[in-house]
N, C-alpha and C. Protein backbone atom coordinates (compact mmCIF):
# COMPACT_ATOMS: atom_id res chain seq x y z
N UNK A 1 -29.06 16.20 13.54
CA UNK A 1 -27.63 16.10 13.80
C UNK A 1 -27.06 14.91 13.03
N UNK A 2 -25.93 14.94 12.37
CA UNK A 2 -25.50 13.92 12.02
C UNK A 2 -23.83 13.33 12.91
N UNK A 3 -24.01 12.29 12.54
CA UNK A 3 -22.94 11.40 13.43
C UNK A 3 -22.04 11.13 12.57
N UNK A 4 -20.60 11.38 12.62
CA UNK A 4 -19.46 10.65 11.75
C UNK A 4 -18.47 10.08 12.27
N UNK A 5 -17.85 8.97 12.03
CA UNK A 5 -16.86 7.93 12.23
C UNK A 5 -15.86 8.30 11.57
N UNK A 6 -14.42 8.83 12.12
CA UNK A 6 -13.52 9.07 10.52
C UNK A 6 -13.12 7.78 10.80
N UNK A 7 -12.32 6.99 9.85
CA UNK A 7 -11.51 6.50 9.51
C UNK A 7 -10.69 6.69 7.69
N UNK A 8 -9.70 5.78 7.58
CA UNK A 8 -9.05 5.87 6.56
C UNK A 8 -9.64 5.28 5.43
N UNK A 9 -10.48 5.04 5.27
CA UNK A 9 -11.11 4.05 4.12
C UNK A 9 -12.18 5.55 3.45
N UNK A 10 -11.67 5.66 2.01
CA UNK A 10 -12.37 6.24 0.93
C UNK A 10 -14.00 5.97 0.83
N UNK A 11 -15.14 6.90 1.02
CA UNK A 11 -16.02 6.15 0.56
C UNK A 11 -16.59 6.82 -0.89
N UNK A 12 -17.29 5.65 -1.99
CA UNK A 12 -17.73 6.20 -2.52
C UNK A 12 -18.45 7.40 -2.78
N UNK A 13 -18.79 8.40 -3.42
CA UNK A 13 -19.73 9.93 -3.33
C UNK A 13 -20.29 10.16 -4.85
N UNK A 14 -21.53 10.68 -4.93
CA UNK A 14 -22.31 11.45 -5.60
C UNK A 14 -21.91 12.72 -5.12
N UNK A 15 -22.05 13.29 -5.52
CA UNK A 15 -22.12 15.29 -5.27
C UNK A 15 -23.29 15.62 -6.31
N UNK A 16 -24.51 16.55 -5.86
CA UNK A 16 -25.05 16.87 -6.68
C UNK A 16 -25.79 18.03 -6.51
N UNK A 17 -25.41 19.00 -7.51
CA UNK A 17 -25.34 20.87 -7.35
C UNK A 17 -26.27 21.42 -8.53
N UNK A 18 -27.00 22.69 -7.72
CA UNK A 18 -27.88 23.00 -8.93
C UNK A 18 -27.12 23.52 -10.31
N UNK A 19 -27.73 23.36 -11.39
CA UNK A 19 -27.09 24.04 -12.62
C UNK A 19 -26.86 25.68 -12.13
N UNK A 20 -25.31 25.96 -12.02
CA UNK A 20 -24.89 27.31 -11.85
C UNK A 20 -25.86 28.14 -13.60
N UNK A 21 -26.03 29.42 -13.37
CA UNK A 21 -25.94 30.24 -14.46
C UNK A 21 -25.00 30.27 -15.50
N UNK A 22 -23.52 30.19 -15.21
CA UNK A 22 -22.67 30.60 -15.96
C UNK A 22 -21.65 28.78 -15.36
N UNK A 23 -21.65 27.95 -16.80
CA UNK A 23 -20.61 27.01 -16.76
C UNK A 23 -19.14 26.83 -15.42
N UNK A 24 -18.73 28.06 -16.18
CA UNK A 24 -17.33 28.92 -15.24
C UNK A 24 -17.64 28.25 -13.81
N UNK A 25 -18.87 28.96 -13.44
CA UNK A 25 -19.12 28.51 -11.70
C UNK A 25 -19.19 27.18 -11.23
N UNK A 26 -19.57 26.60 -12.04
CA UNK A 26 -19.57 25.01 -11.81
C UNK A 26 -18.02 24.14 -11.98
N UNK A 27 -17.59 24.61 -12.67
CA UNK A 27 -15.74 24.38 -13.22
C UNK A 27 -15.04 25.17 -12.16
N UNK A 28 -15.43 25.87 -11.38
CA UNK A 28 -14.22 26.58 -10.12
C UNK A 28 -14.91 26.05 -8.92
N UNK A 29 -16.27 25.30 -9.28
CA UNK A 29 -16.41 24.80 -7.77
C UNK A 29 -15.90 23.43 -7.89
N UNK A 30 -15.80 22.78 -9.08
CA UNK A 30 -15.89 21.30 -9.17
C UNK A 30 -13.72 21.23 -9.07
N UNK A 31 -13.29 22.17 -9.59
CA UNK A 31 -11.97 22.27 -9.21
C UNK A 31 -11.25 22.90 -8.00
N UNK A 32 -12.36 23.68 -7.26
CA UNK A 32 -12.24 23.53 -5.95
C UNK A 32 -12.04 22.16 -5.06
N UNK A 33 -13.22 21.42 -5.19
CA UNK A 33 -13.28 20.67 -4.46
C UNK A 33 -11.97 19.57 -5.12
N UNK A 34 -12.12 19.37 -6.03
CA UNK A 34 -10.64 18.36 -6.36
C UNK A 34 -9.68 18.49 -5.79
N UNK A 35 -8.83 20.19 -5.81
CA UNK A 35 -7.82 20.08 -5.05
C UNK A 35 -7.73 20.61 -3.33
N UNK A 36 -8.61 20.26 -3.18
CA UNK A 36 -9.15 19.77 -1.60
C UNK A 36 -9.21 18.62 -1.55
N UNK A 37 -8.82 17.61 -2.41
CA UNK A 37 -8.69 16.18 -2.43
C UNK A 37 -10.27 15.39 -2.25
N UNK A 38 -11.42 15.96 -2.46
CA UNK A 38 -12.30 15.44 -2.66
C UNK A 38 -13.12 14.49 -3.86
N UNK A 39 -12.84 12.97 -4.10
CA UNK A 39 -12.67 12.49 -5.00
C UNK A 39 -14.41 11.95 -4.66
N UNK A 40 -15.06 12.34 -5.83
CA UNK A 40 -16.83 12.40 -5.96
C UNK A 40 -16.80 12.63 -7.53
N UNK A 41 -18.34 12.05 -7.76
CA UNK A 41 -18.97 12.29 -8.94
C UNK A 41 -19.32 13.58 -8.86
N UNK A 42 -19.50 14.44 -9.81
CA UNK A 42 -20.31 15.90 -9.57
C UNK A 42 -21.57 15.67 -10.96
N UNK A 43 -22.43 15.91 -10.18
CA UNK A 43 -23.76 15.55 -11.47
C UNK A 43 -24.27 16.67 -11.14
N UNK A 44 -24.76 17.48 -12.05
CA UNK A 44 -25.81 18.56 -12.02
C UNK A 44 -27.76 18.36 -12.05
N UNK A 45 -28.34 18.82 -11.13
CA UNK A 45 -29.34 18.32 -11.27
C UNK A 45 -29.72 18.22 -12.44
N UNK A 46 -29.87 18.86 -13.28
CA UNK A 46 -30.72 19.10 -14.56
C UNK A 46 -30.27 17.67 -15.39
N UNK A 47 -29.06 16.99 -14.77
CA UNK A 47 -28.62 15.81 -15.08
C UNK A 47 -28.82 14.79 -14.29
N UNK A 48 -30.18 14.45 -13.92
CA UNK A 48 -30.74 13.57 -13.45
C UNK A 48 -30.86 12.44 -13.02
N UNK A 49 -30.94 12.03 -14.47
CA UNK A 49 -31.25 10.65 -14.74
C UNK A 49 -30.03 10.16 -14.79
N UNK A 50 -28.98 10.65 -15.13
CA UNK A 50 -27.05 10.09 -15.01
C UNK A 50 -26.87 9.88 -13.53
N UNK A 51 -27.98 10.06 -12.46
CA UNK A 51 -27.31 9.13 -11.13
C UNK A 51 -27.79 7.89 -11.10
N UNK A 52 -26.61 7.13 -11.10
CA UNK A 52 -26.89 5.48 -11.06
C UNK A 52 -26.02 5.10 -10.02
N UNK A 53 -26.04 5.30 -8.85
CA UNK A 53 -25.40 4.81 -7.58
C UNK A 53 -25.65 3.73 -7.60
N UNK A 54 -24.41 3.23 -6.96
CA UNK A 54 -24.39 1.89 -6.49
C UNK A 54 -25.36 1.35 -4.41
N UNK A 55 -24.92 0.32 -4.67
CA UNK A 55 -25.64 0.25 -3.30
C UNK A 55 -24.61 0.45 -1.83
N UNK A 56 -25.58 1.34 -1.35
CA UNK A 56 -23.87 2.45 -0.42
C UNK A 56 -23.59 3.31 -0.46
N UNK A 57 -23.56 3.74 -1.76
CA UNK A 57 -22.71 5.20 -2.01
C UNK A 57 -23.37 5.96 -1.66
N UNK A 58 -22.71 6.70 -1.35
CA UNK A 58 -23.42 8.16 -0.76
C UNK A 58 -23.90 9.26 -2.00
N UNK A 59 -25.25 9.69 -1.85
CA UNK A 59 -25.79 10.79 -2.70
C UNK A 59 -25.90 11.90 -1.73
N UNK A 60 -24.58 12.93 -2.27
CA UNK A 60 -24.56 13.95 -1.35
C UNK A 60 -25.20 15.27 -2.35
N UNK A 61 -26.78 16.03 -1.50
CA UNK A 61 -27.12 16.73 -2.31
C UNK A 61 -26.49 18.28 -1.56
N UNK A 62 -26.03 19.09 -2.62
CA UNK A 62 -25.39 20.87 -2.49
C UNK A 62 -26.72 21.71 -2.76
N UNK A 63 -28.23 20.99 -3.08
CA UNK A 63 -28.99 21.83 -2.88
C UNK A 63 -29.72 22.04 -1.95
N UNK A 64 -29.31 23.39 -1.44
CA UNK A 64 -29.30 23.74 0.27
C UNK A 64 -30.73 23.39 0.86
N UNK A 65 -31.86 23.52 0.10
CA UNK A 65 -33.43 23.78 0.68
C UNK A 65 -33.80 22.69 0.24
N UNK A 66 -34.94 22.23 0.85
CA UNK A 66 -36.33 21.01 0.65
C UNK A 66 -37.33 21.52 -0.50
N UNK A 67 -37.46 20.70 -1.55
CA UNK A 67 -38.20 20.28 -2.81
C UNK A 67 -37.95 19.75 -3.27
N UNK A 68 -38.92 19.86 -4.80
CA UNK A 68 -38.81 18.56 -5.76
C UNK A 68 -37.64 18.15 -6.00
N UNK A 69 -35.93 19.40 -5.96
CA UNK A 69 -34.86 18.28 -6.54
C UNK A 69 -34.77 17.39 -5.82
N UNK A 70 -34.44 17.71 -3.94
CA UNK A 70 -33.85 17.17 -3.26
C UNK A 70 -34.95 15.52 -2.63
N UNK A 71 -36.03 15.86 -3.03
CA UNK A 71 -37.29 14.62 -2.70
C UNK A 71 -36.86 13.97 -4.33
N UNK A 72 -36.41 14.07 -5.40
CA UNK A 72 -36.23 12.83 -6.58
C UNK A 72 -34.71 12.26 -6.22
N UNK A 73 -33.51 13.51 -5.84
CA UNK A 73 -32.80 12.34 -5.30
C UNK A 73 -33.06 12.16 -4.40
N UNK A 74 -33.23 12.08 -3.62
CA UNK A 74 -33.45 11.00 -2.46
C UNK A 74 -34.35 9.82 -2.84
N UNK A 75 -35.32 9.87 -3.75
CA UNK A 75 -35.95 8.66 -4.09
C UNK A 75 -35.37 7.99 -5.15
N UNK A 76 -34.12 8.51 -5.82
CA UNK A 76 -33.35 7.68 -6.31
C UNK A 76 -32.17 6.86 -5.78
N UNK A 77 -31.82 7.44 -5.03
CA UNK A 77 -31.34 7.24 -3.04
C UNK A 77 -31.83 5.90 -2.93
N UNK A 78 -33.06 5.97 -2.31
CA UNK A 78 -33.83 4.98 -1.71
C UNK A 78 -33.84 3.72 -2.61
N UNK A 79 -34.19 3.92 -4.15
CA UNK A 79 -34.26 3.35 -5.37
C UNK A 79 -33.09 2.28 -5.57
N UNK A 80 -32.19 2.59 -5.26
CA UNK A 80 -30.96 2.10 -5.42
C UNK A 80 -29.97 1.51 -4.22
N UNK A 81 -31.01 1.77 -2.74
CA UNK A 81 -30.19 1.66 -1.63
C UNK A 81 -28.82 1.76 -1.80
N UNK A 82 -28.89 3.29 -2.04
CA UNK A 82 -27.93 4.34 -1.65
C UNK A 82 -28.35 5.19 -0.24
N UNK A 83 -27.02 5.95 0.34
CA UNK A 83 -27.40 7.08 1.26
C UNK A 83 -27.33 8.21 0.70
N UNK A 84 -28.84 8.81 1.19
CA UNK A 84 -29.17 10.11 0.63
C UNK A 84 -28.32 11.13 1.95
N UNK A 85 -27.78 12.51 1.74
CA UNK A 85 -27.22 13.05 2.77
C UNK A 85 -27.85 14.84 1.89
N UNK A 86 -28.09 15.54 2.44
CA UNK A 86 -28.73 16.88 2.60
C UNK A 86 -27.55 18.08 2.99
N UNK A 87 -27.28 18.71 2.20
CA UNK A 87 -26.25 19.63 3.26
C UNK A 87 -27.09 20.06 4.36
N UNK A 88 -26.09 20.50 5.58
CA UNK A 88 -27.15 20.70 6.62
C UNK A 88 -27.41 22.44 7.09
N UNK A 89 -28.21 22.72 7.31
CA UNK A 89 -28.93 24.16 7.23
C UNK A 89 -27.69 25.16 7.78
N UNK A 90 -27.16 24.44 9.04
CA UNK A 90 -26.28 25.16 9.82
C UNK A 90 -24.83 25.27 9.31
N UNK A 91 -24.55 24.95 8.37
CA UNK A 91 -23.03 25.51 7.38
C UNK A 91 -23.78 26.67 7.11
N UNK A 92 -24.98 26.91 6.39
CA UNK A 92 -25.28 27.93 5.68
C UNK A 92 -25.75 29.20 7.04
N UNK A 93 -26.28 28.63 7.65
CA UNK A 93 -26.73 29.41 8.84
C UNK A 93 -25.79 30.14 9.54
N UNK A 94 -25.05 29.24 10.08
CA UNK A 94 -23.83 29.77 11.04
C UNK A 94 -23.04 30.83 10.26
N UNK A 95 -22.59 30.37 9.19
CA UNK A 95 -21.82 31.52 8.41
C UNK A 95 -22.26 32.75 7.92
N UNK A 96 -23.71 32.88 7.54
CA UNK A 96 -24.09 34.18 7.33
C UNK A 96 -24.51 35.13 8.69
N UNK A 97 -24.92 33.94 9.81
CA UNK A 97 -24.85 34.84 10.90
C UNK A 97 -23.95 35.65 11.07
N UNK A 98 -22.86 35.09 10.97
CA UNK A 98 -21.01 35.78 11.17
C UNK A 98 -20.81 37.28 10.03
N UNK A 99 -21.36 36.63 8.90
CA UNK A 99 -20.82 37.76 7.71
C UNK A 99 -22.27 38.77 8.34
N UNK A 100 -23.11 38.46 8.13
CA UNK A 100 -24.11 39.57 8.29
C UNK A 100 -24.25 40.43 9.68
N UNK A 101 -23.49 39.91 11.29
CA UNK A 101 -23.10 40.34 11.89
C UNK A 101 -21.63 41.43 11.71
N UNK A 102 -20.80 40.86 10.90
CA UNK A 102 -19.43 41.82 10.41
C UNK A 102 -20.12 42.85 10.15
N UNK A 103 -20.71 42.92 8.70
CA UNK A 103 -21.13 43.97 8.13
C UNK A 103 -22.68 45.03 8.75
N UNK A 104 -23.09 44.32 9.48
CA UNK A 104 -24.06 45.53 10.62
C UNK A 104 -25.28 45.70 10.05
N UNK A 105 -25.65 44.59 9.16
CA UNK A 105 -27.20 45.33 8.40
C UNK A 105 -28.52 45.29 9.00
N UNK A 106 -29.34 46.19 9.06
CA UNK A 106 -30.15 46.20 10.10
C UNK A 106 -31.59 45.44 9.48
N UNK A 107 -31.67 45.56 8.41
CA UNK A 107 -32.63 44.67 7.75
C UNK A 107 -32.03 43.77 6.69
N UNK A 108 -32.15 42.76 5.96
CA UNK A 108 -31.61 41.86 4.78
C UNK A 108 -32.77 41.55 4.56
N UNK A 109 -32.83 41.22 3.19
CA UNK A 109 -33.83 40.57 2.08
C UNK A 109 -33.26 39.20 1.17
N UNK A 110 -33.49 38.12 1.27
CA UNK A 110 -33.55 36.82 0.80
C UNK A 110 -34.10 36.55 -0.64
N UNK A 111 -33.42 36.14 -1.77
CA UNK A 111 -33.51 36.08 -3.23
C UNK A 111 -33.38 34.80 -2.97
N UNK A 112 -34.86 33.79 -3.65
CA UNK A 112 -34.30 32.34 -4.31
C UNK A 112 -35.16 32.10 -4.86
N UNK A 113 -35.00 30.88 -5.56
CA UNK A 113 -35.66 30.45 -6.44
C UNK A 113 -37.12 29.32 -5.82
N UNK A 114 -38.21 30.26 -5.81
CA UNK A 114 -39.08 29.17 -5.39
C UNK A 114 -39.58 27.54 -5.92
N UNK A 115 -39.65 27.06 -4.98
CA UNK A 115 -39.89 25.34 -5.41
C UNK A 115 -41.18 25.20 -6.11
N UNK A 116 -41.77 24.13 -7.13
CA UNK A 116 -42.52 23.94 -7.78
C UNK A 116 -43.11 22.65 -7.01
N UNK A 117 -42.27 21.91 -6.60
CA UNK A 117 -42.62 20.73 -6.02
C UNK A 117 -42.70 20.45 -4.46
N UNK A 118 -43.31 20.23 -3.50
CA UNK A 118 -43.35 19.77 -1.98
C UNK A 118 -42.62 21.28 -1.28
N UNK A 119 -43.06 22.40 -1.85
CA UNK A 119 -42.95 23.76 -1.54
C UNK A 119 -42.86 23.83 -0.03
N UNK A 120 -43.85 23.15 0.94
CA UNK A 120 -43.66 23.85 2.12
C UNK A 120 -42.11 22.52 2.98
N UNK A 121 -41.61 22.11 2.17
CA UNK A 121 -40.03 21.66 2.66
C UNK A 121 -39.50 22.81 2.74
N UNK A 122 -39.54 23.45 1.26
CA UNK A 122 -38.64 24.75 1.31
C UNK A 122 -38.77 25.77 2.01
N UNK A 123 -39.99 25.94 2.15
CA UNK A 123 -40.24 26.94 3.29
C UNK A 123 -40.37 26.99 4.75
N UNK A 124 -39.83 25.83 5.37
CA UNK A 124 -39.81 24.95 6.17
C UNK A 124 -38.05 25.37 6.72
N UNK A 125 -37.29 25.21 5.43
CA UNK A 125 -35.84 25.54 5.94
C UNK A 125 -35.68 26.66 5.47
N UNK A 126 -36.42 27.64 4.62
CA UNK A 126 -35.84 29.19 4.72
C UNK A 126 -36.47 30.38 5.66
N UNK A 127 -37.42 29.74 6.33
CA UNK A 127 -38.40 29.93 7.77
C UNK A 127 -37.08 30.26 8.62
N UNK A 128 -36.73 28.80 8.90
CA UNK A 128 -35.53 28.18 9.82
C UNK A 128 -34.46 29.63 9.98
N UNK A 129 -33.91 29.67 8.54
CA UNK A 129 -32.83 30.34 8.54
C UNK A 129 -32.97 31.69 9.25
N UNK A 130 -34.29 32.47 8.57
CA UNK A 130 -34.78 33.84 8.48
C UNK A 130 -35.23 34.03 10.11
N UNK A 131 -35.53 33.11 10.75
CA UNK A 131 -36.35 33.28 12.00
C UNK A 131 -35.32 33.09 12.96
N UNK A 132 -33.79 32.47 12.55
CA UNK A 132 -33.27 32.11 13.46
C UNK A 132 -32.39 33.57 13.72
N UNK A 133 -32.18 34.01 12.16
CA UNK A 133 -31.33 35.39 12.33
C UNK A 133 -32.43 36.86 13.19
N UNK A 134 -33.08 36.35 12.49
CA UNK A 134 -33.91 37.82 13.07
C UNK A 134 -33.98 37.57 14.94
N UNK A 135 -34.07 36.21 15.50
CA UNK A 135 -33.92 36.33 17.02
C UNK A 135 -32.73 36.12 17.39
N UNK A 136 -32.08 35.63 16.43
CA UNK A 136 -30.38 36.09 17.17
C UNK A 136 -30.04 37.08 16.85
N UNK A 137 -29.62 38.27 15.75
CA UNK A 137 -29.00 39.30 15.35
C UNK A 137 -30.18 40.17 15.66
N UNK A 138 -31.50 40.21 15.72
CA UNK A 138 -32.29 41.14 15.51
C UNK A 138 -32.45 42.12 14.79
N UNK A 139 -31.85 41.38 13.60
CA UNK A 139 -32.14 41.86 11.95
C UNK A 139 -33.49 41.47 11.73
N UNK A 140 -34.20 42.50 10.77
CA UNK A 140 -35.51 42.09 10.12
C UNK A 140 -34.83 41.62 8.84
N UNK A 141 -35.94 40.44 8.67
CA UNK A 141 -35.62 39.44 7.60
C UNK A 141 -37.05 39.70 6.49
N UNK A 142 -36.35 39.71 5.24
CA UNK A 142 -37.25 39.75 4.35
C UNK A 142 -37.15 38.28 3.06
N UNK A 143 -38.63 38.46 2.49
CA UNK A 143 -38.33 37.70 0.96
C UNK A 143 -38.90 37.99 -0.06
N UNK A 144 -39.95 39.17 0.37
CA UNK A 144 -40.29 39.63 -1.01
C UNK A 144 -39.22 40.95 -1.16
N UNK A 145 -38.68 41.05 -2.29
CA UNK A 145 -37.32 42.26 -2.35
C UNK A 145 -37.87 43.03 -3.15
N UNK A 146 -38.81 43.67 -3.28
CA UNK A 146 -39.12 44.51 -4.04
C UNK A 146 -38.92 46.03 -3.52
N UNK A 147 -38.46 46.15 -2.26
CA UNK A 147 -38.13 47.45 -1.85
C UNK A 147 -36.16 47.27 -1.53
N UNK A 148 -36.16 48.75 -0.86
CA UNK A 148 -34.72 48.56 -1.05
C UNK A 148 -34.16 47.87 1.17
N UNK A 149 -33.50 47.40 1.04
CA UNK A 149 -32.92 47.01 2.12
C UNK A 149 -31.23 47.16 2.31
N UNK A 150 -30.95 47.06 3.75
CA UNK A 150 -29.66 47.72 3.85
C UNK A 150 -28.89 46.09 3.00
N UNK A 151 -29.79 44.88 2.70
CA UNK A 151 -28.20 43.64 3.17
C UNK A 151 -29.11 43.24 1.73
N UNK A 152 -28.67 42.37 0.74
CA UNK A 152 -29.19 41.66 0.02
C UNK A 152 -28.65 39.95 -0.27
N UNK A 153 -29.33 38.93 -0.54
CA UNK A 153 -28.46 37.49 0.28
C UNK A 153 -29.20 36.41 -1.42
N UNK A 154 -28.20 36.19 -1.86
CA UNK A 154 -28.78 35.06 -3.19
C UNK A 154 -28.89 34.21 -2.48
N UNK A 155 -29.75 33.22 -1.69
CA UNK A 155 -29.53 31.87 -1.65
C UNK A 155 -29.39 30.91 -2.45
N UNK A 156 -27.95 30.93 -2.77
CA UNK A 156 -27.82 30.14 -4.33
C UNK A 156 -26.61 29.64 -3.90
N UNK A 157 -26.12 28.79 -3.88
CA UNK A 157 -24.49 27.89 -3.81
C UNK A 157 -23.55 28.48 -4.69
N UNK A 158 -23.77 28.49 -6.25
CA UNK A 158 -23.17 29.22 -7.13
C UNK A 158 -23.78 30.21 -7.75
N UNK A 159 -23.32 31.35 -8.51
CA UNK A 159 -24.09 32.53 -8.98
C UNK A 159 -24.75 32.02 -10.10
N UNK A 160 -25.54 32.92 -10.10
CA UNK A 160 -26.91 32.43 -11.45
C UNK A 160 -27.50 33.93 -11.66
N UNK A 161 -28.76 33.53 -11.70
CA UNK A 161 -29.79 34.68 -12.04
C UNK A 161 -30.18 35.53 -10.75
N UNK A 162 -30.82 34.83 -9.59
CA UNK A 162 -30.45 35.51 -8.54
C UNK A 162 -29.81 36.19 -7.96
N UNK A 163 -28.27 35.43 -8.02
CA UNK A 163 -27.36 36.73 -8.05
C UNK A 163 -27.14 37.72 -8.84
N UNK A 164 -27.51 37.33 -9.57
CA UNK A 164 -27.51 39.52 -10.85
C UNK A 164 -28.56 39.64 -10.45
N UNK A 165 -29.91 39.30 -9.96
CA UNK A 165 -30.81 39.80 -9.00
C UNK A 165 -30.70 40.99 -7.96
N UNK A 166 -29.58 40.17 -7.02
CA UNK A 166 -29.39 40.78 -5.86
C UNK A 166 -28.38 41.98 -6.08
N UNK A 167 -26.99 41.37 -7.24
CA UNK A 167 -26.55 42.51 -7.29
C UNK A 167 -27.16 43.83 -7.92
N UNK A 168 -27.75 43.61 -8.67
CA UNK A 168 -28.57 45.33 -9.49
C UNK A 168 -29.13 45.73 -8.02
N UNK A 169 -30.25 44.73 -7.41
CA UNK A 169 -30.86 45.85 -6.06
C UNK A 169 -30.05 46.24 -5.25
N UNK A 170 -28.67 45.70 -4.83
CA UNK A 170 -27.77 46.20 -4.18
C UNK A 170 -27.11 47.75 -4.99
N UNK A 171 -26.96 47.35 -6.17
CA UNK A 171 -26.16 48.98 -6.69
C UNK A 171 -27.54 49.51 -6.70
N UNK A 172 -28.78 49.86 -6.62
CA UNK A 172 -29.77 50.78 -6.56
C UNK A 172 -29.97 51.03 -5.64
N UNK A 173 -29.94 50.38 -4.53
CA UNK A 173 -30.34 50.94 -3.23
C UNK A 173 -28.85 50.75 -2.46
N UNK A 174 -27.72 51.11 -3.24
CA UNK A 174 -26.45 51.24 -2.50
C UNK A 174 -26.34 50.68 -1.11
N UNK A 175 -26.68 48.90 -1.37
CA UNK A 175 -27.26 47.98 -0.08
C UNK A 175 -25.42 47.11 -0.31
N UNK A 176 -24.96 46.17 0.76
CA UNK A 176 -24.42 45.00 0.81
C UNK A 176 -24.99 43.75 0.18
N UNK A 177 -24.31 43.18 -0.60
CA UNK A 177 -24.83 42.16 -1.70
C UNK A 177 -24.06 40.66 -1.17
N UNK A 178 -24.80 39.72 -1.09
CA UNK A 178 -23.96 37.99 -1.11
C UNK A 178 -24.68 37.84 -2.22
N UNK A 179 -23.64 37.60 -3.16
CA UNK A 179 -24.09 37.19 -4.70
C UNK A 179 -24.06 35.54 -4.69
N UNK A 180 -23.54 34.92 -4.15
CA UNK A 180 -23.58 33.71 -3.54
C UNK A 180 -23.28 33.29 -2.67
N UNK A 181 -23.92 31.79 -1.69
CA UNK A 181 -23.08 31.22 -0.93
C UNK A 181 -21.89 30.91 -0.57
N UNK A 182 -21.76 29.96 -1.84
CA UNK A 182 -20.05 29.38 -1.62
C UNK A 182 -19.40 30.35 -1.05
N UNK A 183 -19.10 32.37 -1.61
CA UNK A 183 -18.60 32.50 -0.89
C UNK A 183 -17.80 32.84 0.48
N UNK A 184 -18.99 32.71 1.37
CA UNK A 184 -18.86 32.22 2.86
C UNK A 184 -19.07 30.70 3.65
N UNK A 185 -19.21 30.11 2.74
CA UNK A 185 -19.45 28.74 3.02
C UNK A 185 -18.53 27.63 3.12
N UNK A 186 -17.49 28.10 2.26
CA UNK A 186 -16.80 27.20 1.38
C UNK A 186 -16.06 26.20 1.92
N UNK A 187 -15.22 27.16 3.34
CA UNK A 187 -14.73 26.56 4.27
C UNK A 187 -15.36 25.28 4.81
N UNK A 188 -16.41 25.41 5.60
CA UNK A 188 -16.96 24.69 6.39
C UNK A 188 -17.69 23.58 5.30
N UNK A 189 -17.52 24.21 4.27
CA UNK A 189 -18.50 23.12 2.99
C UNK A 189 -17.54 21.79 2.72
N UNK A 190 -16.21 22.12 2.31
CA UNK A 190 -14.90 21.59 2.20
C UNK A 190 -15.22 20.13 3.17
N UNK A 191 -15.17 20.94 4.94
CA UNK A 191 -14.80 20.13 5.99
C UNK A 191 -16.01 19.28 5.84
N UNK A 192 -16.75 19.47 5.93
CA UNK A 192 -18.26 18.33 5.66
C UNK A 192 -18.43 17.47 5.08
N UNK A 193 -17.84 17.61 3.47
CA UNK A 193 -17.84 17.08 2.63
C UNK A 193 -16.62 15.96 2.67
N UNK A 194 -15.22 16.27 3.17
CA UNK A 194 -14.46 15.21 3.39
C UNK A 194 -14.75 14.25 4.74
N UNK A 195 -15.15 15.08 5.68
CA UNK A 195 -15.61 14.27 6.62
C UNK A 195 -16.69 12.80 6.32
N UNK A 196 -17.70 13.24 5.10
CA UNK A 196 -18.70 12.18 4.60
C UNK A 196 -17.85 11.68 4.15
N UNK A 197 -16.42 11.76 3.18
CA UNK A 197 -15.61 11.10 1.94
C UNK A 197 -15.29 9.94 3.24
N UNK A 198 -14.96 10.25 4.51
CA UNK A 198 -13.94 9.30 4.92
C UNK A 198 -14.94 8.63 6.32
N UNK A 199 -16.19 8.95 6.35
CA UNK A 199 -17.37 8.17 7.72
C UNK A 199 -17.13 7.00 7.39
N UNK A 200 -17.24 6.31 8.42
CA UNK A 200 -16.71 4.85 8.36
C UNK A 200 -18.25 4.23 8.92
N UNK A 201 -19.13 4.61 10.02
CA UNK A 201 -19.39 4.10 10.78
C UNK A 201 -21.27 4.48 10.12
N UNK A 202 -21.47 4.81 9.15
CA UNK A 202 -22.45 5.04 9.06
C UNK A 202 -22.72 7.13 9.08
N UNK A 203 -23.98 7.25 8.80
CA UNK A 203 -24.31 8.66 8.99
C UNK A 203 -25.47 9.33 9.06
């Protein structure tokens, strides 16, 4: 759980999001969040080594699961006594419960990109997700997609490869497709994210 203090005082921010597939996606999220008045650095992981936080600032990571990205920043975090902050499982959770309840699918299958690094983090929070839907909705949850299923789900923030993944198995097996997060997330992503801009009290 995290704890927030609003007050009026700006705090410094990192933002840091996996490299979208297509430029475009990264330029409508990064101008999303601007005129939502969210004033942050946006660094792409693959742009690494360009986080040089100060001591304080907040390193807020948009990559949803546990591995190697999210364990180097954070040890650049630590490196720099900065605060490392994680989006938290339940933006992503809560909201697909909702969409995947709307739409009625009786099984879904899970597309992402497996971790190379401290693997069982990641599988640790896509466990979480998959185990929490299947005993609340009593949807069967999948992750190997090699067959066809009624729901198909990119776990990806912005579209990439995964999502043209999910969409082709969706038009073949004439399934429901989330080609990305953001868009059911976005909302509650917004509120999180200004809420950290303006914590006063720690987090």
């Amino acid at each position: 759980m995290i704890w927030i203090i609003i007050t009026s005082e700006e705090r410094q921010m990192i933002i840091v999001y996996h490299d979208p597939g297509d430029e475009k996606e990264a330029e409508f999220f990064i101008k999303m969040m601007e005129e939502n008045k969210i004033n942050a650095k946006f660094i792409p992981i693959s742009k690494i080594d360009n986080i040089n936080p100060e001591k304080g600032e907040l390193i807020v990571s948009l990559i949803p699961f546990g591995g190697g990205h999210n364990k180097s920043i954070e040890d650049i975090a630590k490196m720099n006594k900065a605060i490392f902050i994680k989006m938290p499982l339940n933006i992503i959770y809560d909201n697909l419960k909702y969409f995947l309840k709307g739409i009625k699918c009786k099984d879904v299958c899970f597309l992402y990109w497996k971790a190379k690094r401290f693997v069982e983090m990641q599988e640790k929070d896509i466990d979480l997700i998959l185990n929490n839907i299947r005993n609340d909705l009593g949807i069967k949850t999948y992750s190997n997609c090699n067959e066809c299923h009624d729901c198909f789900v990119a776990l990806t923030i912005m579209r990439g490869i995964m999502s043209e993944k999910a969409k082709e198995l969706g038009e073949k097996c004439s399934s429901q497709v989330i080609e990305e997060l953001l868009s059911i997330i976005k909302d509650d992503l917004v509120k999180w994210v200004k809420n950290l801009q303006y914590a006063g009290g720690g987090v």
